[in-house]
Protein backbone atom coordinates (compact mmCIF):
# COMPACT_ATOMS: atom_id res chain seq x y z
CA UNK A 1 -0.99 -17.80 28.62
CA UNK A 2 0.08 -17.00 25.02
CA UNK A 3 1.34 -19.51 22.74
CA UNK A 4 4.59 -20.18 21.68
CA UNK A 5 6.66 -20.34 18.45
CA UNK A 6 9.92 -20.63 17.64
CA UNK A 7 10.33 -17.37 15.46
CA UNK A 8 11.87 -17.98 12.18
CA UNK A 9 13.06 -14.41 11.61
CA UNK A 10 13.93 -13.17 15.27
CA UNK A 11 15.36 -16.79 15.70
CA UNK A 12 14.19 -17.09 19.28
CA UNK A 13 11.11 -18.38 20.94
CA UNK A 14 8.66 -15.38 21.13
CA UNK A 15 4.73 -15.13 21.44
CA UNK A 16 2.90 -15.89 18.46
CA UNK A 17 -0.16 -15.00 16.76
CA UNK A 18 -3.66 -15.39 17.65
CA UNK A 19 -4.94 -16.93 14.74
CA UNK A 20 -3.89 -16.89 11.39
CA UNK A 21 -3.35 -13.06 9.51
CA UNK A 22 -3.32 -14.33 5.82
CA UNK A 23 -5.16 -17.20 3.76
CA UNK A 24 -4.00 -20.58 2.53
CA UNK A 25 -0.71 -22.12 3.25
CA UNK A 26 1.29 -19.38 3.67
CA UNK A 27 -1.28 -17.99 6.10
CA UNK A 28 -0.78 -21.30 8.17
CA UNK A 29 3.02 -20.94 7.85
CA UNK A 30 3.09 -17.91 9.50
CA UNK A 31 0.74 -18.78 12.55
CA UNK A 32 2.88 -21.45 13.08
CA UNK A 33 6.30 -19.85 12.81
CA UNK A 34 6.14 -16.10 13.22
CA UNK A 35 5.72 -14.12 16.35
CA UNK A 36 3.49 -11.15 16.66
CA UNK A 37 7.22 -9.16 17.34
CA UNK A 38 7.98 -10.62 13.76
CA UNK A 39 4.48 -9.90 12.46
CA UNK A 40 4.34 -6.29 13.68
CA UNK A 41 7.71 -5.66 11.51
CA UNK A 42 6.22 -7.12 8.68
CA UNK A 43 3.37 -4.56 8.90
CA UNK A 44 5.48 -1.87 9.77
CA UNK A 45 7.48 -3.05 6.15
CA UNK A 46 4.22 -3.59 4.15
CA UNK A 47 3.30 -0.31 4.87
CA UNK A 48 6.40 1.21 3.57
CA UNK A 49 6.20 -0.82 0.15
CA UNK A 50 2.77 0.03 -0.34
CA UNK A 51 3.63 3.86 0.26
CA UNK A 52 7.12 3.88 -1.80
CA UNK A 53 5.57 1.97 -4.23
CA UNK A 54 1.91 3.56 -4.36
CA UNK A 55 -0.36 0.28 -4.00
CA UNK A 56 -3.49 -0.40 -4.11
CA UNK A 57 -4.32 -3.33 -1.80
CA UNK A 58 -7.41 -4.22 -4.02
CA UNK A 59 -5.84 -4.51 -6.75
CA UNK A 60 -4.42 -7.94 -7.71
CA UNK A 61 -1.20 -7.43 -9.00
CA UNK A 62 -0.23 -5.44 -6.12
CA UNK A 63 -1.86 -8.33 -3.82
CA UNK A 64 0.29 -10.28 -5.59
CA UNK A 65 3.30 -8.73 -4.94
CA UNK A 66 2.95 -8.26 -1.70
CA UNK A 67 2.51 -11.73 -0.84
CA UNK A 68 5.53 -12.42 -2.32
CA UNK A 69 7.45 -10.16 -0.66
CA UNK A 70 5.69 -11.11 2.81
CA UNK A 71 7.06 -14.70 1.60
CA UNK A 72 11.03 -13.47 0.92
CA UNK A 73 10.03 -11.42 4.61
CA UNK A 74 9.76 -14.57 6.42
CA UNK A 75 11.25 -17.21 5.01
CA UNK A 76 13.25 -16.47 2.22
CA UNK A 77 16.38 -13.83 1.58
CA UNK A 78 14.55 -10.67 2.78
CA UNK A 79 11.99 -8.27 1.44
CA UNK A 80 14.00 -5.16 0.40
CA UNK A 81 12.95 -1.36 0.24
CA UNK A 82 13.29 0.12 -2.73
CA UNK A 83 16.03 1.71 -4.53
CA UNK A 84 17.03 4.96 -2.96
CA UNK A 85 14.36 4.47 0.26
CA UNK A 86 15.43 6.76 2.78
CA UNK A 87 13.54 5.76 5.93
CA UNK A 88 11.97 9.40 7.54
CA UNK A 89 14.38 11.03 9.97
CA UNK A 90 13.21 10.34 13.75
């Protein structure tokens, strides 16, 4: 039986995660109130600002930045795409 979490961003009770995906607090916050639904998006929207944006993930600054935005994902206003994103035509 999977565990439970009351989802802060699809603001329902949904499976959550296995374990923890990230370090440190904000690791710990999202184990305890994201579901793997919510998580999946996140990834799906990572992957996006590290294309549109051309990141490195080893590089710090860009680390950096997307922590942040995985922060404003979850529990702040929204992470937004950038200016003039058009997502690819289905």
């Amino acid at each position: 039986m999977s565990r439970l979490v009351q989802c802060v961003l699809l603001k329902r009770e949904a499976p959550g995660l296995d374990r923890a995906p990230y370090p440190g607090e904000l690791g710990q916050r999202i184990y305890e109130q994201v579901s793997k639904e919510a998580w999946s998006r996140w990834i799906t929207h990572q992957t996006m600002l590290m294309n549109e944006y051309r990141l490195t993930p080893v590089e710090p600054k860009a680390r950096k930045f997307l922590e942040a935005e995985m922060e404003k994902f979850f529990f702040g206003p929204g992470s937004k795409a950038p200016e003039g994103f058009k997502p690819p035509a289905s």
